[in-house]
Structures are given as C-alpha cells and as structure tokens.
C-alpha atoms as a PDB file:
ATOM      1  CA  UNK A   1    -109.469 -17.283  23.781  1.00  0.00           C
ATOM      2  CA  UNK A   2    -107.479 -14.656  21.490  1.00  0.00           C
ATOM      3  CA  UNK A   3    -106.000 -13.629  24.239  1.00  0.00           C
ATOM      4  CA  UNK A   4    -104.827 -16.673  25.591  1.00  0.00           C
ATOM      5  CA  UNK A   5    -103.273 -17.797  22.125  1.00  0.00           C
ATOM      6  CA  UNK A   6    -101.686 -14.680  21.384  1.00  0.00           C
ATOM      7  CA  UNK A   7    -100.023 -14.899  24.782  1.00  0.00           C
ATOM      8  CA  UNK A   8     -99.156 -19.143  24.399  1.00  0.00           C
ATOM      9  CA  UNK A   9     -97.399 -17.628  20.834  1.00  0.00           C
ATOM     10  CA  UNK A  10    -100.032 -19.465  18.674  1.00  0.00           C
ATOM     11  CA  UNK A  11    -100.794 -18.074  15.215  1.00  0.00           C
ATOM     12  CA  UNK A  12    -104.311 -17.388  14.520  1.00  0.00           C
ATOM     13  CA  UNK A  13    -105.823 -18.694  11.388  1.00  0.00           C
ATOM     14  CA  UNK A  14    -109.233 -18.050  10.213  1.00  0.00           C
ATOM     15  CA  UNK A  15    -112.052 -18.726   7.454  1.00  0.00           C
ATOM     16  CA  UNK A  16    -112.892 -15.743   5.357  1.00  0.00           C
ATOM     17  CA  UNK A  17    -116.513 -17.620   5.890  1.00  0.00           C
ATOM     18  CA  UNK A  18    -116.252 -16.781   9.817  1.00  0.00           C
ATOM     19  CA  UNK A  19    -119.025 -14.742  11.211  1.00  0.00           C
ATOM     20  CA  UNK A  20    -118.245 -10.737  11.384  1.00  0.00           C
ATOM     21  CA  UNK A  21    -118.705 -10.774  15.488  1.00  0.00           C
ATOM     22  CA  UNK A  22    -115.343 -13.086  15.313  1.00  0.00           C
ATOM     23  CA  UNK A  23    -113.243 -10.423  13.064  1.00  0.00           C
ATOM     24  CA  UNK A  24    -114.369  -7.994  15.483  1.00  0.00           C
ATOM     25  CA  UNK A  25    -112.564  -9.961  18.689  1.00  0.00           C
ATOM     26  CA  UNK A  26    -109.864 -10.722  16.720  1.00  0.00           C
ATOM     27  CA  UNK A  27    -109.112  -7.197  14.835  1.00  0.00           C
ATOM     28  CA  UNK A  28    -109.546  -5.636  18.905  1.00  0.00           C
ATOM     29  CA  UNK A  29    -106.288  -8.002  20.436  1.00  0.00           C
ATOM     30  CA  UNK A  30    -104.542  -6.859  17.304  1.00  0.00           C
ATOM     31  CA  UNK A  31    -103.211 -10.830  16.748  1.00  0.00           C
ATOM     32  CA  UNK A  32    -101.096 -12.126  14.080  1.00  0.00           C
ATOM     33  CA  UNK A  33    -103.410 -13.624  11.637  1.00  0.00           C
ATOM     34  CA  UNK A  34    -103.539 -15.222   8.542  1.00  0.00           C
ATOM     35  CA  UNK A  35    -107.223 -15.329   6.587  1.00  0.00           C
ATOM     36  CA  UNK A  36    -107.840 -18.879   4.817  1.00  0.00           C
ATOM     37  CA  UNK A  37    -108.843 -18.501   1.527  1.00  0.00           C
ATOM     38  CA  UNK A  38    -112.606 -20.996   0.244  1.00  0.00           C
ATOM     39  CA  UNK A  39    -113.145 -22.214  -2.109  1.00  0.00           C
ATOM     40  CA  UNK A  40    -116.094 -21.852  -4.479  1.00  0.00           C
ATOM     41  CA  UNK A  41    -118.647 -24.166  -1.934  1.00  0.00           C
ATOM     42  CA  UNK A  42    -116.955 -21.927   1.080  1.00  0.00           C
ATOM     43  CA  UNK A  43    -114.665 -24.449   2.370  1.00  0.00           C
ATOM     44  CA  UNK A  44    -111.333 -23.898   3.463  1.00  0.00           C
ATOM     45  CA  UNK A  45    -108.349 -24.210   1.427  1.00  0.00           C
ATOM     46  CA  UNK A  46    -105.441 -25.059   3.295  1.00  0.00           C
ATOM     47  CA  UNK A  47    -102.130 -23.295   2.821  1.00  0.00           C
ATOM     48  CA  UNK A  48     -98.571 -24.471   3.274  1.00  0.00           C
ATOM     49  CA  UNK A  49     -98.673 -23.852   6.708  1.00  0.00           C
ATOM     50  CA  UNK A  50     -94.725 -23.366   7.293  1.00  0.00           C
ATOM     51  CA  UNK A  51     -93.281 -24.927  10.712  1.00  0.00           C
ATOM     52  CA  UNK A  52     -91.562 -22.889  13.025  1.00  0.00           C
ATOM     53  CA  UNK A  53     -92.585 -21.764  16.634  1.00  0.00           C
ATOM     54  CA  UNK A  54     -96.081 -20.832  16.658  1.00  0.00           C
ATOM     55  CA  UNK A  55     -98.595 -23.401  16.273  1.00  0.00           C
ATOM     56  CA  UNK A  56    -102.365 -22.623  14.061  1.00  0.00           C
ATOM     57  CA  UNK A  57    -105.225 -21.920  15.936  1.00  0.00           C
ATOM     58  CA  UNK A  58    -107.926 -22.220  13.592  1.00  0.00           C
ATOM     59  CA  UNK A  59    -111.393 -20.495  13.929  1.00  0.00           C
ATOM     60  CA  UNK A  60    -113.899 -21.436  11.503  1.00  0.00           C
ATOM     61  CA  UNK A  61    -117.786 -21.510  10.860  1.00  0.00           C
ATOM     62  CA  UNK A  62    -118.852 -25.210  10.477  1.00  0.00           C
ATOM     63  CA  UNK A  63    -122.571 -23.901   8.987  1.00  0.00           C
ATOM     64  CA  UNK A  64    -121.896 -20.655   6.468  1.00  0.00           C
ATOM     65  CA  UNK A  65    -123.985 -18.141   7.504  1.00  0.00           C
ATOM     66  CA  UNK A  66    -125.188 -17.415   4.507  1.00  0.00           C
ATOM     67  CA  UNK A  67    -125.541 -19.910   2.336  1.00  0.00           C
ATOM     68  CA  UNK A  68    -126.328 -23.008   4.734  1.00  0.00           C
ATOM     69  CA  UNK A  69    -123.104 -25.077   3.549  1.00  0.00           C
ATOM     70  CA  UNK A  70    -121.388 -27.055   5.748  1.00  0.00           C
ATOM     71  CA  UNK A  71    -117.421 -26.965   6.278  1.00  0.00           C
ATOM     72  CA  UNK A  72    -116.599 -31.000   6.524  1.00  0.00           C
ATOM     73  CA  UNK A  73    -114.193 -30.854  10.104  1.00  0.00           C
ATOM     74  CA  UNK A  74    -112.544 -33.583   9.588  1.00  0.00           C
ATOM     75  CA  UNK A  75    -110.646 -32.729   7.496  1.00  0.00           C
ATOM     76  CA  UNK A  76    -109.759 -29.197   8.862  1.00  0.00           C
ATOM     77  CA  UNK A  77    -108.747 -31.267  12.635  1.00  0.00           C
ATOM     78  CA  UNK A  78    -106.199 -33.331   9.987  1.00  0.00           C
ATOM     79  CA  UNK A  79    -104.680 -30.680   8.613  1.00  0.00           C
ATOM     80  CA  UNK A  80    -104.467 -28.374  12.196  1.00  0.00           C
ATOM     81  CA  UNK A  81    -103.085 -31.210  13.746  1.00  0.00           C
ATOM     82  CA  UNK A  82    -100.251 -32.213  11.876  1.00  0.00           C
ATOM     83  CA  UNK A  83     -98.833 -28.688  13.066  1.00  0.00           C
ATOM     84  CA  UNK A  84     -99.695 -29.455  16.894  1.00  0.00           C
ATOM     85  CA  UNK A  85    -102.680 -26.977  16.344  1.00  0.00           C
ATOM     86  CA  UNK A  86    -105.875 -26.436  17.706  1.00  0.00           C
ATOM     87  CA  UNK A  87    -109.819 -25.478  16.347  1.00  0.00           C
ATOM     88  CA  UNK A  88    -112.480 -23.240  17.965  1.00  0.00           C
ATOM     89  CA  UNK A  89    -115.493 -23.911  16.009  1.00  0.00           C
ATOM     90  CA  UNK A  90    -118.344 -21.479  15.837  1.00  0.00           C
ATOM     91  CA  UNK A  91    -121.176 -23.957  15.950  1.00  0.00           C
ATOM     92  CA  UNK A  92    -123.910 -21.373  16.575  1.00  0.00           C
ATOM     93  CA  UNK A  93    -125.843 -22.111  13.221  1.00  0.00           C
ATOM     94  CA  UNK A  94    -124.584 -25.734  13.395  1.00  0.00           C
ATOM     95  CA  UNK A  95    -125.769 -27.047  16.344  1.00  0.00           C
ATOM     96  CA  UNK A  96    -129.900 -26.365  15.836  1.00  0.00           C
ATOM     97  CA  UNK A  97    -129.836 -27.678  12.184  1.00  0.00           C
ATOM     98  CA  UNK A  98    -127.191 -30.840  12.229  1.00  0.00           C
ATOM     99  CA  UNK A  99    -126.267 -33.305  14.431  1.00  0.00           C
ATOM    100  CA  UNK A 100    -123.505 -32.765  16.967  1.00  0.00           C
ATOM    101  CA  UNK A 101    -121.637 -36.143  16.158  1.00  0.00           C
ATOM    102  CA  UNK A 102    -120.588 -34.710  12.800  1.00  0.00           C
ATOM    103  CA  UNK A 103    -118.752 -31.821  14.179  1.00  0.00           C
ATOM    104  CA  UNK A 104    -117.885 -31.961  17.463  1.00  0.00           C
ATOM    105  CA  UNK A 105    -115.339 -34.616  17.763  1.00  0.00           C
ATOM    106  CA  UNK A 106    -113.015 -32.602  15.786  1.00  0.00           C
ATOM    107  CA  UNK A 107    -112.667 -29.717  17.535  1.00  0.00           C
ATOM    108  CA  UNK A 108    -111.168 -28.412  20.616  1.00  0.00           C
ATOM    109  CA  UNK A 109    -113.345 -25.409  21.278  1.00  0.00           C
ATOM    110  CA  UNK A 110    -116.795 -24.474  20.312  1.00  0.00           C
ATOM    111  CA  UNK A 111    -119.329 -22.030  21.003  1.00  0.00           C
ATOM    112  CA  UNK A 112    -123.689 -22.339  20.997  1.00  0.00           C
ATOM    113  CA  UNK A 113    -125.862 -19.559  21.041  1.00  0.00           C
ATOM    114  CA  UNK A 114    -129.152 -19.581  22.776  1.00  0.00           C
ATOM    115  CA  UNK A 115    -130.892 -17.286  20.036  1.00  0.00           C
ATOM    116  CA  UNK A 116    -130.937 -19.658  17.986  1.00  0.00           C
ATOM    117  CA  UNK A 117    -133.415 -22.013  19.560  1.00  0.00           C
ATOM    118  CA  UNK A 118    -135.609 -19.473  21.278  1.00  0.00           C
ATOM    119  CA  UNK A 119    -134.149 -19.159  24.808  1.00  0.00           C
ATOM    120  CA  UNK A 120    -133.145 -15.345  25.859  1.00  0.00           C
ATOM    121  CA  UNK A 121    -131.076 -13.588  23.750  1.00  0.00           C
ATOM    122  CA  UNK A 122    -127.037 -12.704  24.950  1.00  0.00           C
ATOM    123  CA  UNK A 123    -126.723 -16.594  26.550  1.00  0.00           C
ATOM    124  CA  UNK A 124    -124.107 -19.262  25.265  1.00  0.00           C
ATOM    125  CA  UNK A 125    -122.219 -21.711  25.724  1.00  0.00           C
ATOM    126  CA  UNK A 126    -118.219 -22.256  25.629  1.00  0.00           C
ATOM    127  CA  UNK A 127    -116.939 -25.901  25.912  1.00  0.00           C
ATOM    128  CA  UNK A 128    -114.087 -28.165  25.227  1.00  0.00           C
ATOM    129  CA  UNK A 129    -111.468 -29.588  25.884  1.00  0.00           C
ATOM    130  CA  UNK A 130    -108.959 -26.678  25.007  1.00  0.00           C
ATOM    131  CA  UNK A 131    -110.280 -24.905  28.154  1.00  0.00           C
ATOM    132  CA  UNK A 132    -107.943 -27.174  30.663  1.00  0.00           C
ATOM    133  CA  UNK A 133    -105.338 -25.991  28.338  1.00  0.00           C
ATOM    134  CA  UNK A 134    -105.830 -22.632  29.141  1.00  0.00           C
ATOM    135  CA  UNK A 135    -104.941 -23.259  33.095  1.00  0.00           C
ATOM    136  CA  UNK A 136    -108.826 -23.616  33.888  1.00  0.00           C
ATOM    137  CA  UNK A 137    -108.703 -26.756  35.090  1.00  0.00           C
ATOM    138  CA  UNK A 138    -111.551 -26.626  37.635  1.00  0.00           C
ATOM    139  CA  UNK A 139    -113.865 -25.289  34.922  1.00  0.00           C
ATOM    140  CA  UNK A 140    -115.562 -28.264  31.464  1.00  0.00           C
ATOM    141  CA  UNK A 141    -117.475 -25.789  30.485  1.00  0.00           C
ATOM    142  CA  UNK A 142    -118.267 -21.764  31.083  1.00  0.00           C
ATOM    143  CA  UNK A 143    -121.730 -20.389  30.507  1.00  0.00           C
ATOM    144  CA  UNK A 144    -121.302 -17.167  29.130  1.00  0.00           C
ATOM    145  CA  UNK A 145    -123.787 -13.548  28.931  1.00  0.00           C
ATOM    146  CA  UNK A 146    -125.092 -14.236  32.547  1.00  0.00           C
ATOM    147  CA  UNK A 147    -124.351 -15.434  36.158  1.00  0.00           C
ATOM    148  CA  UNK A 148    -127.947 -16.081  37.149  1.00  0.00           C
ATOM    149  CA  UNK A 149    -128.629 -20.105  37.283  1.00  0.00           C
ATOM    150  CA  UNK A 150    -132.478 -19.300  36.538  1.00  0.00           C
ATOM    151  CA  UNK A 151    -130.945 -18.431  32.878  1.00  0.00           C
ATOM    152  CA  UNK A 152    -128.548 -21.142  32.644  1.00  0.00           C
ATOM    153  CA  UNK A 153    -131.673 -23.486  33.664  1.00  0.00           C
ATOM    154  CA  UNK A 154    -133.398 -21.765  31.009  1.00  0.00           C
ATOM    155  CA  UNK A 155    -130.698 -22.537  28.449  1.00  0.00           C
ATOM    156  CA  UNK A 156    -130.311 -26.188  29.613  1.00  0.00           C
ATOM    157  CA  UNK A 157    -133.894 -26.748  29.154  1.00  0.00           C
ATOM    158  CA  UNK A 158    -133.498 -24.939  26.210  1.00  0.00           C
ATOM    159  CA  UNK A 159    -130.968 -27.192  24.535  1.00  0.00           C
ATOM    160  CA  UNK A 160    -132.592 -30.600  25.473  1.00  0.00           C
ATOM    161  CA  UNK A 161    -136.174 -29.589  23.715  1.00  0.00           C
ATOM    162  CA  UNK A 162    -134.025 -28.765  20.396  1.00  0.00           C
ATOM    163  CA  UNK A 163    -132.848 -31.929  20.341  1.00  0.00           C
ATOM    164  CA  UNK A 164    -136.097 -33.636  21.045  1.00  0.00           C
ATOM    165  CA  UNK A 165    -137.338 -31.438  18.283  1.00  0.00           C
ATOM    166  CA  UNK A 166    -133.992 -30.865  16.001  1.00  0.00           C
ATOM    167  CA  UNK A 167    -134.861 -33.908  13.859  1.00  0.00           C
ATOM    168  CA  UNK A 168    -138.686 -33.189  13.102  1.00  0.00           C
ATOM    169  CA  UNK A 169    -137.877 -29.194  12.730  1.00  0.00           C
ATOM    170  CA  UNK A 170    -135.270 -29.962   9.974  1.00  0.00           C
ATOM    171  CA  UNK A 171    -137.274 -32.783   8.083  1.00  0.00           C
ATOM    172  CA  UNK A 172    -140.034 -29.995   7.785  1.00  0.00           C
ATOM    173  CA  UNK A 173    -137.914 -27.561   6.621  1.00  0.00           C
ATOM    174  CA  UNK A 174    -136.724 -29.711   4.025  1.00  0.00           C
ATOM    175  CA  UNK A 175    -140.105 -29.987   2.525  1.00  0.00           C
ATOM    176  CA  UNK A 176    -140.763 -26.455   2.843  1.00  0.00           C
ATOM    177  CA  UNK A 177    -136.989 -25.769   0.977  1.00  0.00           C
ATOM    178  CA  UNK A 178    -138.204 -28.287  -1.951  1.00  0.00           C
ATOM    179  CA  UNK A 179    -141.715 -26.884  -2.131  1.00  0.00           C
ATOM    180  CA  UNK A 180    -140.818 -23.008  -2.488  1.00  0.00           C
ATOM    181  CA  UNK A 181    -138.040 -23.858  -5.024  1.00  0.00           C
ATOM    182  CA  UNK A 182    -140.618 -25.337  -6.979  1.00  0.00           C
ATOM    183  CA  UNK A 183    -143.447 -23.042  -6.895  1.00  0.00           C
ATOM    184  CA  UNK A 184    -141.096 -19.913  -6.975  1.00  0.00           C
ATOM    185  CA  UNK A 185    -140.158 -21.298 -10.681  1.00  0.00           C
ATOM    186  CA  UNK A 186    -143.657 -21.734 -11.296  1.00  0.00           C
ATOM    187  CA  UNK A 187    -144.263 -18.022 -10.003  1.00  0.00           C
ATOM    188  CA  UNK A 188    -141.754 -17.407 -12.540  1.00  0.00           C
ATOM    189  CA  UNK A 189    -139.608 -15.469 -10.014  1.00  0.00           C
ATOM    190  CA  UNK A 190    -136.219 -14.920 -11.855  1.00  0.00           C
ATOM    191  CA  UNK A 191    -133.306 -15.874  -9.175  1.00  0.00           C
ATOM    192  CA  UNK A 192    -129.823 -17.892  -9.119  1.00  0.00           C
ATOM    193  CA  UNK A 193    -129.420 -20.407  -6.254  1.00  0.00           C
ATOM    194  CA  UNK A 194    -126.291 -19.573  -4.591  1.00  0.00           C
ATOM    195  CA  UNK A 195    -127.013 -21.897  -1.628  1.00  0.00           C
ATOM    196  CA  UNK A 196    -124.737 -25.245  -2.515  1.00  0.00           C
ATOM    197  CA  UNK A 197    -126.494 -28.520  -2.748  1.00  0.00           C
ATOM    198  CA  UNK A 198    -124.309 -29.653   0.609  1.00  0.00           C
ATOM    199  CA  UNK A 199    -126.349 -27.627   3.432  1.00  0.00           C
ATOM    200  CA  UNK A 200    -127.698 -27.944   6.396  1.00  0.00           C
ATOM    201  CA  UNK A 201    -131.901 -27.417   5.710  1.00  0.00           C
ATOM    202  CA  UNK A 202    -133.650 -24.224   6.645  1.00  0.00           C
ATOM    203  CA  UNK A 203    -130.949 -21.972   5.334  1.00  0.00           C
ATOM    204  CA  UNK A 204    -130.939 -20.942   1.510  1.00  0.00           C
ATOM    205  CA  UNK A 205    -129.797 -17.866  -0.320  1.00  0.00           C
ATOM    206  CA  UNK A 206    -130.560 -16.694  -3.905  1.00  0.00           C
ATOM    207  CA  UNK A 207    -129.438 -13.524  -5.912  1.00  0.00           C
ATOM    208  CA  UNK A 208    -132.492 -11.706  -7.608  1.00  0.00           C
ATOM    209  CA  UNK A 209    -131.642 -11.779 -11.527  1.00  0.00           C
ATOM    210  CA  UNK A 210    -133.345  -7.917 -11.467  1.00  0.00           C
ATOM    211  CA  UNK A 211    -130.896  -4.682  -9.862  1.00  0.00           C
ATOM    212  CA  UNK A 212    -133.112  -3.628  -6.988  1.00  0.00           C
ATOM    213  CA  UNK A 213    -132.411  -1.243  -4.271  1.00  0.00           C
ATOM    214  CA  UNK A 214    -132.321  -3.655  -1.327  1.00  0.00           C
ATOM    215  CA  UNK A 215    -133.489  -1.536   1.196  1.00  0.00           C
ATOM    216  CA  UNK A 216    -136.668  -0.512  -1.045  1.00  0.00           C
ATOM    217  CA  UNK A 217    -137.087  -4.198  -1.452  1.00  0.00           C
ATOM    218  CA  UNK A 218    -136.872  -4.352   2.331  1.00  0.00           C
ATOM    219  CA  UNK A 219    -139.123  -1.760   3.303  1.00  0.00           C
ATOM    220  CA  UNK A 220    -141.582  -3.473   1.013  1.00  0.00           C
ATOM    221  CA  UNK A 221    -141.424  -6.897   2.600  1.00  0.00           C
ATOM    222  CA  UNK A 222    -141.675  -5.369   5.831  1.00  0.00           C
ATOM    223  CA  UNK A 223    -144.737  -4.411   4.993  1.00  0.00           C
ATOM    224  CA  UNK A 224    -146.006  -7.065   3.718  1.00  0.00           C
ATOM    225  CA  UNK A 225    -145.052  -8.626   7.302  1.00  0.00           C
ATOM    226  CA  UNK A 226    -142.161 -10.586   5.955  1.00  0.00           C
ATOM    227  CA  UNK A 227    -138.356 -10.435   7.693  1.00  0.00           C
ATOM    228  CA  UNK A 228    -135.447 -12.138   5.921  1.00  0.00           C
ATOM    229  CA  UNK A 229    -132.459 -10.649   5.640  1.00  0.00           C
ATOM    230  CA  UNK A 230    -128.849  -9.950   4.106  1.00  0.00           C
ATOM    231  CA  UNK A 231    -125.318 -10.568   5.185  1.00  0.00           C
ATOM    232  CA  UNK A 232    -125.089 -10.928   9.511  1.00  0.00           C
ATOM    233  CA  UNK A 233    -127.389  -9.519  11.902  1.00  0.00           C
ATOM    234  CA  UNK A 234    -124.589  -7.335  13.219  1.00  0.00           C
ATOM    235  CA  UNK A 235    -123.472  -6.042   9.654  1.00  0.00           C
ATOM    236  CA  UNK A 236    -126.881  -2.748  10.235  1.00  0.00           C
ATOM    237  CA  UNK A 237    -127.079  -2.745   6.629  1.00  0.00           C
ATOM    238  CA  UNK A 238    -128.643  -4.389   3.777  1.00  0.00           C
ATOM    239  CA  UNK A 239    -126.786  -2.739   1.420  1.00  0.00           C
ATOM    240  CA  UNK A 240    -123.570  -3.639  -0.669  1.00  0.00           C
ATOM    241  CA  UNK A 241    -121.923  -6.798  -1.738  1.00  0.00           C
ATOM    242  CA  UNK A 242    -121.567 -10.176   0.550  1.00  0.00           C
ATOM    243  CA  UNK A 243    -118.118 -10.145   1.362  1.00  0.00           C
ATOM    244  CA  UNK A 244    -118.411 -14.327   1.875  1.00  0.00           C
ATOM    245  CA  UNK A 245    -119.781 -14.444  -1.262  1.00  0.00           C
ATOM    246  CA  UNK A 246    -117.568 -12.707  -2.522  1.00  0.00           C
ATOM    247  CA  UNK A 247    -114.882 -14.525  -1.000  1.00  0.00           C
ATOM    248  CA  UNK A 248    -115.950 -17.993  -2.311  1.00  0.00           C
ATOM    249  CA  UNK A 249    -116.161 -16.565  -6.461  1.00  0.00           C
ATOM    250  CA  UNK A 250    -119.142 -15.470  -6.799  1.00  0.00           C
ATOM    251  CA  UNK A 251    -119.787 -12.447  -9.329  1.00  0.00           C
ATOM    252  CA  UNK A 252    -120.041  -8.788  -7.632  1.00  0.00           C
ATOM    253  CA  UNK A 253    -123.444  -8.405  -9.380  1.00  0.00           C
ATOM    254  CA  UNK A 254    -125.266 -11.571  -7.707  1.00  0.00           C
ATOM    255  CA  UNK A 255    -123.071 -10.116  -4.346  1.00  0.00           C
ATOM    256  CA  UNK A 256    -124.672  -7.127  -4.508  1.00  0.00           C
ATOM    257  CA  UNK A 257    -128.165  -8.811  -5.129  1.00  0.00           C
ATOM    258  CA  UNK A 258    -128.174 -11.618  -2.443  1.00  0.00           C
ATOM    259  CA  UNK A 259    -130.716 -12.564  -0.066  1.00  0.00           C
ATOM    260  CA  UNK A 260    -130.350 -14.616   3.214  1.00  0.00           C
ATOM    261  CA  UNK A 261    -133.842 -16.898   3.830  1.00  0.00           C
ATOM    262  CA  UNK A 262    -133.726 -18.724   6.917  1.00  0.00           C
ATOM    263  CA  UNK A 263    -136.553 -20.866   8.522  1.00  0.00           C
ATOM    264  CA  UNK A 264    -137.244 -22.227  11.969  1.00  0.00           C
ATOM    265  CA  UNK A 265    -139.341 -24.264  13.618  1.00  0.00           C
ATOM    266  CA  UNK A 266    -142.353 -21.694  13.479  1.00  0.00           C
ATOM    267  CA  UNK A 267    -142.272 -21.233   9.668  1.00  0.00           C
ATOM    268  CA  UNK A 268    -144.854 -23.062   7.536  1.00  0.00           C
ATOM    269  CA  UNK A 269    -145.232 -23.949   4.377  1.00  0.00           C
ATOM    270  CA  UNK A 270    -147.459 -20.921   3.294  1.00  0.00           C
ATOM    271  CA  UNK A 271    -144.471 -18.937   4.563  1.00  0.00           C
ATOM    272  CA  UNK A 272    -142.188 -19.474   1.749  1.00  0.00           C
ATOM    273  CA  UNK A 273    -144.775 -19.060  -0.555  1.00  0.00           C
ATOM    274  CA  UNK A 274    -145.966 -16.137   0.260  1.00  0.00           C
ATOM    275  CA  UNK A 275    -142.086 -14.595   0.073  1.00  0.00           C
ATOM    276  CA  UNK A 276    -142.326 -15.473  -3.854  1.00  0.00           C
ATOM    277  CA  UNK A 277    -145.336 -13.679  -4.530  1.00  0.00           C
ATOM    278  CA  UNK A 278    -144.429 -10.514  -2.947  1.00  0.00           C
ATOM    279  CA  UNK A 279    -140.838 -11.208  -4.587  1.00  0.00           C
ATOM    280  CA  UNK A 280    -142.239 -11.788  -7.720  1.00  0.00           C
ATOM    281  CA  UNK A 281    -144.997  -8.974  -7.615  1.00  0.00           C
ATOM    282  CA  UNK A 282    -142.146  -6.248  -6.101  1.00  0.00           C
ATOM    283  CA  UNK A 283    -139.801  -7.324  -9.227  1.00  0.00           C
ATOM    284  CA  UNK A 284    -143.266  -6.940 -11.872  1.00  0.00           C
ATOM    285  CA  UNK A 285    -143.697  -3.655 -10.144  1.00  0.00           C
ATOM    286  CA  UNK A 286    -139.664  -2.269  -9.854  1.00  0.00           C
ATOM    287  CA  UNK A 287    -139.606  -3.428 -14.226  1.00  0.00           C
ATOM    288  CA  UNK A 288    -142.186  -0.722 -14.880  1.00  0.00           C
ATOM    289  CA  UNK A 289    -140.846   1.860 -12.737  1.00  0.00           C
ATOM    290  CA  UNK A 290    -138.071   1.455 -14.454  1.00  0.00           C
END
C-alpha cells in the first residue's frame, strides 16, 4: 500500500495513535509523511492540509491500542475527502469489540487480524475498495500471511463465530469493566483511569499512583499467573513512557506508570479481581521496601 501511494505521488498522513508495526512499514519505503497530532481523548486533529499535487492518504487506528477509545471515522472520511484523499484503517482491535457498520463505510482500506479472535496467529485480512485502484482489478479482497485455503477456511470460520459471539463477549466484558473498577476502589488500589469514557469494552488502561519498576511488577504477576501488558506486543519492553500517551497530554509520570488490561472472551469475572489484589498487595509490599 505505501508503496503504491508513494509511487501514485500521494502524501502519507498518519495518527500518532497508529500501531508501531505501521511506523515500521512506513519508516522502511522512506515516504513523505506528515504525523497528525490527538488530541487529549486520542483523536485526530486535522491540519490545514494545503492543496497542491499530492493527495492525503490517511492511516489511522479506529480502536487505540491502548486505551480502548474509539477514533469517530466519519469525520476523518470528511475531512480526507475534501482533498480527493483516501483512508486505510487499521481495524485489527476494532473489528472483535464494535460493530463493523460504524467504521467501515468510511474507509477505503482496512486490515483484520486473526489473533485477535483465536484463529492462527500471522493470518489477515486486506479489503476495500482502494484495491481496484491500485490496478488489481481481478482481486475484492487479498488474504494475507498464507496461501493454504485450509487457513483461509480457518479464518472464515473464524470471523463468522465472532460475530455470532461479538455481541454477548462485549456485554460481558462490560460487566466485568464496571465490577473491577468498583471493587479495585474498594481494595483501595491507588490508580488514575486513563482509559476515556468513549471505548470500545474489554480494553482499559490505568497508571499506578506508586513509582514501580515495571518489569519487577511484571515478573511478579507472572507469577502469580497473570499476563497484561504495556505499550504493543511488538514494542519487547515494558519499560519507559507510552509514547501515545504521551502524544494525547498525558503527564510523563502516569506515561511511565501505565498499564494495558485487555479481556476476551475467556476472561471471567474473578479475573479482574484477582489482578487488584495482587496489584494492591505488590504496591503494600514495594511501600515497605521502600
């Protein structure tokens, strides 16, 4: 896709919200680029796009990563289009945890992941309607990772139990979201939400109110048989300041002491729990070491 715009002179915009696996494609072709600035709930703010001969191609994360909150599309296809632009939406996190009505009429590119609702790892999908554009005319859609038709069967199968499921999964999560937030306070686990109140459910992230070494705090919940995480998968580190939360205002200390918490259709309620007390008794424990 990079490829093909730098070559059809298109401009590349992009959300500093984007996932890190899209910087990476984009830093390799070595395209003129231009990174949109958020705002504090992560959505885009639009600059004064000039007009001249290259045309916006904007590439954007319609579900943050990690904070849950959702991008609203619409508005972004308004804005791309008055400049005879295009969108390639990253819908991996979208598509299990919101309906596909709300974001895919407004874009012209998007891209699923089957990680995300348990089929094998390294499948996905590319479709739209910006593919005929790019002289594949004989192709709607490409399956991407694999050749074999066993996996795409797999992944089509794959797709059509989420969305028997998609509905049910998120309602649950919902009530699991409510119920931890609760009980943590209760716990008295000392945390600001940085998650806004405009998400999709399952996702949430919080910034511990004590300095902890994250990858102690890690290694401890490990332990304890509990796997959340920080920043992207393909970041390898747990360490440092969120660069998206960074990017959307947020201080460098709550940055620095972020954590991603993301359910699925496995979790239960006993699951979030059970994060606050080890939280909450790793925090008791890290104050007296101190």
């Amino acid at each position: 896709l990079c490829g093909w715009a730098g070559r059809d002179n298109f401009f590349v915009d992009y959300s500093s919200q984007c996932h890190p696996s899209v910087l990476y494609a984009i830093d390799d072709l070595h395209l003129e680029t231009q990174v949109l600035e958020v705002d504090s709930q992560g959505c885009v703010i639009f600059p004064k796009f000039w007009k001249g001969p290259k045309k916006p191609l904007l590439i954007y994360s319609i579900v943050n990563h990690e904070t849950g909150g959702i991008e609203n599309p619409k508005r972004l296809q308004q804005w791309v289009r008055q400049w005879g632009g295009w969108i390639m939406a990253d819908a991996i996190q979208a598509f299990p945890r919101s309906r596909e009505d709300l974001w895919l009429p407004y874009c012209d590119l998007f891209v699923i992941s089957g990680h995300k609702f348990h089929v094998p790892k390294g499948i996905a999908l590319l479709s739209g309607p910006l593919l005929k554009e790019m002289e594949m005319e004989s192709l709607e859609h490409q399956m991407l990772g694999t050749q074999d038709v066993a996996l795409q069967y797999v992944f089509s199968r794959g797709v059509e139990k989420l969305l028997e499921q998609r509905e049910s999964i998120n309602q649950s999560l919902r009530v699991q979201e409510e119920e931890a937030i609760y009980y943590w306070n209760k716990m008295g686990l000392k945390y600001t939400l940085l998650s806004p109140v405009d998400k999709v459910p399952g996702v949430i992230n919080i910034a511990l109110n004590d300095k902890v070494d994250m990858e102690d705090l890690f290694l401890y919940l490990a332990s304890r048989y509990i796997s959340i995480s920080r920043f992207c998968a393909c970041k390898g580190t747990v360490k440092g300041a969120s660069e998206i939360l960074l990017a959307q205002g947020i201080s460098e200390e709550d940055a620095r002491q972020s954590l991603r918490i993301s359910g699925g259709r496995f979790n239960k309620r006993e699951d979030w729990l059970n994060l606050g007390r080890e939280l909450v008794n790793y925090l008791r424990k890290n104050r007296k070491i101190q």
